[in-house]
N, C-alpha and C. Protein backbone atom coordinates (compact mmCIF):
# COMPACT_ATOMS: atom_id res chain seq x y z
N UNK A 1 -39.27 -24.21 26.73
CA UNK A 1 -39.14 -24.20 25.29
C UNK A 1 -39.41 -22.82 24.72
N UNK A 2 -40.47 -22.18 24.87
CA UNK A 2 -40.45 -20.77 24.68
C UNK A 2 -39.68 -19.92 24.67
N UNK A 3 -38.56 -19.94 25.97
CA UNK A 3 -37.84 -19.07 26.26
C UNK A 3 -36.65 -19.36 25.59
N UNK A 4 -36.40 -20.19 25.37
CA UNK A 4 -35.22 -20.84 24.08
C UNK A 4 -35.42 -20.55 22.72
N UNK A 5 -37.03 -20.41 22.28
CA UNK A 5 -37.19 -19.75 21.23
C UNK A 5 -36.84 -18.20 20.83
N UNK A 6 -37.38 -17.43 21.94
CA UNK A 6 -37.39 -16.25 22.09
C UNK A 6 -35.55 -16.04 22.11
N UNK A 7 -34.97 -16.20 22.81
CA UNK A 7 -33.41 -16.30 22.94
C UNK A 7 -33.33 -16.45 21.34
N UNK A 8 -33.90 -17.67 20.90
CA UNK A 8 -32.69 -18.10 19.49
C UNK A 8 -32.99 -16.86 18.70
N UNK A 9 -34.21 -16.67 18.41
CA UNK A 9 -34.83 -15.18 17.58
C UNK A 9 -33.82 -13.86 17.87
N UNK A 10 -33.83 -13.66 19.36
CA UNK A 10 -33.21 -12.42 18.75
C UNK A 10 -31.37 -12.34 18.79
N UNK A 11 -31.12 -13.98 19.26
CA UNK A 11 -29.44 -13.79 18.40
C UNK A 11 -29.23 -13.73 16.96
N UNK A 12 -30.24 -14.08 16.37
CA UNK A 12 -30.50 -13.87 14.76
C UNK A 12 -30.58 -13.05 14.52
N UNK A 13 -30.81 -12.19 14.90
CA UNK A 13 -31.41 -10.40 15.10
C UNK A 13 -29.76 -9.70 14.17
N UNK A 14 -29.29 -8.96 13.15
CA UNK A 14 -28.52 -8.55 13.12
C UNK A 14 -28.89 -6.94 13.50
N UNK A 15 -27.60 -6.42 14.33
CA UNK A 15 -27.84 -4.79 14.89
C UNK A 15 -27.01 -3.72 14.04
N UNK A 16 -27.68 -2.68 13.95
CA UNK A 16 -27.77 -2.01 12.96
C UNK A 16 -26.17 -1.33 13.02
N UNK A 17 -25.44 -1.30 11.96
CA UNK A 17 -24.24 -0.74 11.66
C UNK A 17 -23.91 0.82 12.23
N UNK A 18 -25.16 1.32 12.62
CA UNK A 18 -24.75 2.46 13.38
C UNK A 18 -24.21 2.59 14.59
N UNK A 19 -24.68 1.21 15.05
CA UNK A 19 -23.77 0.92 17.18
C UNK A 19 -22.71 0.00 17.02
N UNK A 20 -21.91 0.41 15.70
CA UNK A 20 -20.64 -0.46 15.74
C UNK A 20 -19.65 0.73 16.22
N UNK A 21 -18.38 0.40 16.68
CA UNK A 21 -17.74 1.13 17.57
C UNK A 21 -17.05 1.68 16.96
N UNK A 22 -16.72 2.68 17.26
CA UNK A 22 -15.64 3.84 16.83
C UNK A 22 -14.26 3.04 16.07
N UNK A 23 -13.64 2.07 17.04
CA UNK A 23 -12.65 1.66 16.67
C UNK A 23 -12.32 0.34 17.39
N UNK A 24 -12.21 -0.34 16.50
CA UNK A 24 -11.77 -1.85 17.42
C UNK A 24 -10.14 -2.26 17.79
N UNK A 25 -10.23 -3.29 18.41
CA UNK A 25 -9.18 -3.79 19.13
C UNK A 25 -8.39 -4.93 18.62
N UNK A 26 -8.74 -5.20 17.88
CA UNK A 26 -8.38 -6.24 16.48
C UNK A 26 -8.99 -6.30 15.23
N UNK A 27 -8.22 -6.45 14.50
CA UNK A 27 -9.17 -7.21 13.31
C UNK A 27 -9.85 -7.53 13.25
N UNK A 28 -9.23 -9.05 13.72
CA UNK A 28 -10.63 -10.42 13.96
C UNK A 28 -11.77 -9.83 14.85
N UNK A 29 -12.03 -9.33 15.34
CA UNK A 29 -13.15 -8.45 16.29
C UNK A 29 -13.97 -7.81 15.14
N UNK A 30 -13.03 -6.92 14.72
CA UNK A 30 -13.74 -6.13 13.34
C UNK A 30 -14.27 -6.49 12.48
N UNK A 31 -13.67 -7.65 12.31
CA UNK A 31 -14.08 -8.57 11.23
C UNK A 31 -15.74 -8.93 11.38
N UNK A 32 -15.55 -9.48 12.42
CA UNK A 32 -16.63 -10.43 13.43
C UNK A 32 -17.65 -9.38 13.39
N UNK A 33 -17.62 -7.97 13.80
CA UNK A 33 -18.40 -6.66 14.14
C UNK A 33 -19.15 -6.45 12.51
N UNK A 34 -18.26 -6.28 11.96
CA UNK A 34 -19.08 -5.84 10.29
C UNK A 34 -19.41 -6.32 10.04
N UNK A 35 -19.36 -7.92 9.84
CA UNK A 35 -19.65 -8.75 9.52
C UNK A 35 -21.22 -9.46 10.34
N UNK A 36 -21.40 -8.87 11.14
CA UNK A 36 -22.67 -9.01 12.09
C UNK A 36 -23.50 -8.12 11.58
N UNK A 37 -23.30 -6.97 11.51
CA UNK A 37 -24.13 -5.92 11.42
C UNK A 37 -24.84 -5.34 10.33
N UNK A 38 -25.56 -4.91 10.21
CA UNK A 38 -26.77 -4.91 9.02
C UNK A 38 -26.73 -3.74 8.36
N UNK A 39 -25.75 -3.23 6.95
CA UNK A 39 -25.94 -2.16 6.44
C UNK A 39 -26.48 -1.64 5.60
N UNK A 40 -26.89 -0.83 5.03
CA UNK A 40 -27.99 0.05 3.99
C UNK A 40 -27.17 -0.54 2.69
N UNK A 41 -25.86 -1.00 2.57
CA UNK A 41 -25.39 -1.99 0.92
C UNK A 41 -24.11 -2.74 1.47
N UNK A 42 -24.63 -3.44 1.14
CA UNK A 42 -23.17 -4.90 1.54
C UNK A 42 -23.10 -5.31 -0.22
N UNK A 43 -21.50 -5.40 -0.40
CA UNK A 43 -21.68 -6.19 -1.73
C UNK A 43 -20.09 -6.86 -1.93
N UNK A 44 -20.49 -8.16 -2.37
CA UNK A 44 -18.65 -8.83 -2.26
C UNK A 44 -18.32 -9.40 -3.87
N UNK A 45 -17.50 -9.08 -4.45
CA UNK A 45 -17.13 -9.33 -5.65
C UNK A 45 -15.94 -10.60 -5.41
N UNK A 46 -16.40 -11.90 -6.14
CA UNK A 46 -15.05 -12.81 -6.22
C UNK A 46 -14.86 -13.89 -7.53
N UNK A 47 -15.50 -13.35 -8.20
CA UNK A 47 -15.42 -13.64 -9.14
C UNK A 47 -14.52 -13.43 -10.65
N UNK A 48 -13.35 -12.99 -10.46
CA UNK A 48 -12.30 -12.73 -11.33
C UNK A 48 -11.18 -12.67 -10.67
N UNK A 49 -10.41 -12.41 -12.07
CA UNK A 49 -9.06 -12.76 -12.20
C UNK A 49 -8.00 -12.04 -11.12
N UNK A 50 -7.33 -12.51 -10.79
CA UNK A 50 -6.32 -11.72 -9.89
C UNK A 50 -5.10 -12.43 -9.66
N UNK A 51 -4.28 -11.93 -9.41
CA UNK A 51 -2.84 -12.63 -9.46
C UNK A 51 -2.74 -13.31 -7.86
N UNK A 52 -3.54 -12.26 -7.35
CA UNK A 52 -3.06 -12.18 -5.56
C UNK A 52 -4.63 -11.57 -4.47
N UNK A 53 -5.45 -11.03 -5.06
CA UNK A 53 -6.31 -10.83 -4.51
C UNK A 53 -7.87 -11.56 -4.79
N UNK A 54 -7.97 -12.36 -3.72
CA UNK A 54 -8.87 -13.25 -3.97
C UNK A 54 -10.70 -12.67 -3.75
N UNK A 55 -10.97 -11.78 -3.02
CA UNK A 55 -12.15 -11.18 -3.06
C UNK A 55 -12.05 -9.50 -2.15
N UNK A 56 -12.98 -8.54 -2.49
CA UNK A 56 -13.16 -7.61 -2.58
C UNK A 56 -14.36 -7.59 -1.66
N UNK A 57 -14.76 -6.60 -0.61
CA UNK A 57 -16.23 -7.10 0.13
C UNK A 57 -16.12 -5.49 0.50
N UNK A 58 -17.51 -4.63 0.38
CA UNK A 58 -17.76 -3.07 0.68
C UNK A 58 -18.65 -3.19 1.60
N UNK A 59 -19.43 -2.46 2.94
CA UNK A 59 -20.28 -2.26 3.58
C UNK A 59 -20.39 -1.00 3.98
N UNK A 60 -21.59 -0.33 3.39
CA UNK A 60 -21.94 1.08 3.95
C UNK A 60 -23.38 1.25 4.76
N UNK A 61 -22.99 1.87 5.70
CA UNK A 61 -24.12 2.28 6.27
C UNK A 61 -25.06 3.35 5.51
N UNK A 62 -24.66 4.10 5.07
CA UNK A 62 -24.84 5.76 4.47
C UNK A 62 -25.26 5.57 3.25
N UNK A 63 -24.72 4.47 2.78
CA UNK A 63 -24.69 4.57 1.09
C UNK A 63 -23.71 5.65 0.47
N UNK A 64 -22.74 6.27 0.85
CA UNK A 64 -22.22 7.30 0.62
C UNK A 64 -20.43 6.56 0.71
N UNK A 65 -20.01 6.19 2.05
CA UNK A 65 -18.47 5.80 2.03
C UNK A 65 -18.68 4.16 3.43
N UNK A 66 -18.13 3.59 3.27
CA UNK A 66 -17.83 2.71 4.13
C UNK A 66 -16.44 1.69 4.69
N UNK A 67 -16.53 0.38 5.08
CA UNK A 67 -15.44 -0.64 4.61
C UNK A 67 -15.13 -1.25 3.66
N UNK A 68 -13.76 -1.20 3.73
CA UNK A 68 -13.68 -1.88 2.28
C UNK A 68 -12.98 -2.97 2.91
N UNK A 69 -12.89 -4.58 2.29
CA UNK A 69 -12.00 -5.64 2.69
C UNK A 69 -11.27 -6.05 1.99
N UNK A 70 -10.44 -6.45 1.58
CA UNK A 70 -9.74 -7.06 0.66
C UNK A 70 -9.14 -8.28 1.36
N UNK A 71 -9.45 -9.42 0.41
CA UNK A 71 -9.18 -10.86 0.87
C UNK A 71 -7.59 -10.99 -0.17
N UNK A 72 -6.63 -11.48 0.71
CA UNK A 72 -5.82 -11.67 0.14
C UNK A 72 -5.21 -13.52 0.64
N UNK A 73 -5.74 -14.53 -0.16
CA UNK A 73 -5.15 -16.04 0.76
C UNK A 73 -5.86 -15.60 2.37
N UNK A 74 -5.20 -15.83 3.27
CA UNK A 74 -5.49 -16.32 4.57
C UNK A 74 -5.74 -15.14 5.18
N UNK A 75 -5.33 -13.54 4.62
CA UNK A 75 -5.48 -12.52 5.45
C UNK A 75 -6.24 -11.17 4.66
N UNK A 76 -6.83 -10.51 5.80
CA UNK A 76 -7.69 -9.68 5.31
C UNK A 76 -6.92 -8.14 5.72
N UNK A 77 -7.16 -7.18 4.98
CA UNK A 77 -6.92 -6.01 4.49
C UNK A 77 -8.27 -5.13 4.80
N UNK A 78 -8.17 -3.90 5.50
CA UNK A 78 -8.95 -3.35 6.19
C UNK A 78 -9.28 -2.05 6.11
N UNK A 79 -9.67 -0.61 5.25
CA UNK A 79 -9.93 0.18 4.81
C UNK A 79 -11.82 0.60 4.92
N UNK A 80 -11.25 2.25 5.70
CA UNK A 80 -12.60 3.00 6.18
C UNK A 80 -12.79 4.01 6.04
N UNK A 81 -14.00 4.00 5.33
CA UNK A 81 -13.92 5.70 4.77
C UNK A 81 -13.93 5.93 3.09
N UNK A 82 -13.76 4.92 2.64
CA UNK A 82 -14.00 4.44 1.25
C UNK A 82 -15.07 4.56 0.80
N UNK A 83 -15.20 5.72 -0.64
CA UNK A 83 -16.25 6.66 -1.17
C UNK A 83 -16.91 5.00 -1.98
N UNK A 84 -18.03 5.12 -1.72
CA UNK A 84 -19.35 4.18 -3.13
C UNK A 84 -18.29 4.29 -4.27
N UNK A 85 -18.18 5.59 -4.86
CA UNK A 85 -18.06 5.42 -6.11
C UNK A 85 -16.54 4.93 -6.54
N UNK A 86 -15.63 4.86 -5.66
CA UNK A 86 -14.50 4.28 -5.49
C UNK A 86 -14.42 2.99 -5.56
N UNK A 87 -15.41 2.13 -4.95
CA UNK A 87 -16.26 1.21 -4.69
C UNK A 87 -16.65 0.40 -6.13
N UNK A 88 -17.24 1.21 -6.60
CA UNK A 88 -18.37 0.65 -8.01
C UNK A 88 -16.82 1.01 -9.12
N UNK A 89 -16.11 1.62 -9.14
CA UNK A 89 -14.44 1.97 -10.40
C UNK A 89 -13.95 0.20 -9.55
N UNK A 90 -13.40 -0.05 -8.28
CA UNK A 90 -12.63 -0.87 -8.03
C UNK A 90 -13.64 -2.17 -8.80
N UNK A 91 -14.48 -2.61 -8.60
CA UNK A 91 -15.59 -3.28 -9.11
C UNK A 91 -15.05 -3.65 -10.47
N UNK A 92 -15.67 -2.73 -11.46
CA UNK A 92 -15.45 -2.91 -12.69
C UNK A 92 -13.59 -2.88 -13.23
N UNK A 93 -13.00 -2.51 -12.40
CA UNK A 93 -11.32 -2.33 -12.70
C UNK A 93 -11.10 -3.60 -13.63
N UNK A 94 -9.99 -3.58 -14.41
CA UNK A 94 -9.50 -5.08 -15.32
C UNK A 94 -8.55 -5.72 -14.43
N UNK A 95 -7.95 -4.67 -13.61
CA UNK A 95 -6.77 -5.39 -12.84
C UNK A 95 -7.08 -4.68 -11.32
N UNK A 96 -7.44 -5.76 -10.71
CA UNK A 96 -8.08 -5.19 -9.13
C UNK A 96 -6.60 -4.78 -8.54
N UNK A 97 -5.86 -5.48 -8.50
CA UNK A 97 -3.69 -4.96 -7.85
C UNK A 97 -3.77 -4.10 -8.29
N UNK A 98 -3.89 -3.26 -9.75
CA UNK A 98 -3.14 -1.84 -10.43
C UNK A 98 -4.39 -1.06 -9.65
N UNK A 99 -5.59 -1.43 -9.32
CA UNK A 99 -6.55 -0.24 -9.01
C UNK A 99 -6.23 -0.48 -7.41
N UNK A 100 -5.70 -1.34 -6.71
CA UNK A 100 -5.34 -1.21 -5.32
C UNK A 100 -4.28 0.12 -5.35
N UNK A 101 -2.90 -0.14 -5.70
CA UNK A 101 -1.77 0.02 -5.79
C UNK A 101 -2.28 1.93 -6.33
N UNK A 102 -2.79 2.10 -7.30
CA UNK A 102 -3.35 3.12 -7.60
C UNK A 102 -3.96 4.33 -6.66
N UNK A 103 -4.99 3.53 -5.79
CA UNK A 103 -6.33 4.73 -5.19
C UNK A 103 -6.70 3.89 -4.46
N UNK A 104 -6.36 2.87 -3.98
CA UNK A 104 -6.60 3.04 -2.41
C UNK A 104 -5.51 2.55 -1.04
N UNK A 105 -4.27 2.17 -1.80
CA UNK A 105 -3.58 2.06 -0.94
C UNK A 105 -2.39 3.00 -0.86
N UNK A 106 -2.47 3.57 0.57
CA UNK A 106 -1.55 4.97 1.10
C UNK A 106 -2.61 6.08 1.58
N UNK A 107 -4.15 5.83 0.92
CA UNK A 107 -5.24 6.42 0.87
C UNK A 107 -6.10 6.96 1.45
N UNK A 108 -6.19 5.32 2.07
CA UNK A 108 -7.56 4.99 3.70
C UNK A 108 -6.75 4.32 4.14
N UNK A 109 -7.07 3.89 5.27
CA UNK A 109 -6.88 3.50 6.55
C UNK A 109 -7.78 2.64 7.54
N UNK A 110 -7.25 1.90 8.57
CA UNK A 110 -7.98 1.29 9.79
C UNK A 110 -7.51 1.29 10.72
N UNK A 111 -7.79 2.23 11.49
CA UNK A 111 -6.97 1.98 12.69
C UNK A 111 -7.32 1.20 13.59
N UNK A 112 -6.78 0.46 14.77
CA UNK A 112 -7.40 -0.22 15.98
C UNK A 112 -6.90 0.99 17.05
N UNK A 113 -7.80 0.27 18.03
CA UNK A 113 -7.40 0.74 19.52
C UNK A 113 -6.37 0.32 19.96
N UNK A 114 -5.20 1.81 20.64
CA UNK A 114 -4.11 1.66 20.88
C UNK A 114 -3.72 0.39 22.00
């Protein structure tokens, strides 16, 4: 029983956003990876209007630039390297599409492993 405790504890454990990998091999991996990992500001906006984009989700390690997600229906949208303060304008935007379409798409990028 102990040792089942000890096990469950540290899969709970989230690891720190700095030993996430250079570059992943999918999405869904990536997804799974950021989404594990514990950064200095996580913040997900889904609460407004949108024609087509259903939530917005940032994670920085730095506090400075990080991921950005964009939930669109069933699929996610993947951008790295995305400044805070880019971040906190998309946030407050009236129309999250015109501030996509605007400054951050053509912008940033995600690449996977070839």
């Amino acid at each position: 029983m102990y040792f089942l405790l000890i096990l469950f504890f540290f899969s709970c454990t989230r690891e720190s956003c700095e030993n996430l990998p250079q570059s992943f091999s999918s999405y869904e991996l990536a997804e799974k990876s950021i989404r594990k990992a514990e950064f200095k500001m996580e913040e997900t906006q889904s609460n407004f209007k949108s024609s087509w984009i259903n939530r917005i989700e940032f994670y920085s390690c730095d506090g400075e630039f990080g991921f950005l997600i964009i939930k669109i229906k069933n699929k996610s949208y993947f951008f790295e390297g995305v400044p805070v303060n880019l971040w906190e304008e998309f946030k407050q935007a009236e129309s999250k599409g015109k501030f996509y379409h605007r400054h951050i798409k053509g912008k940033f990028t995600f690449k996977l492993n070839s």
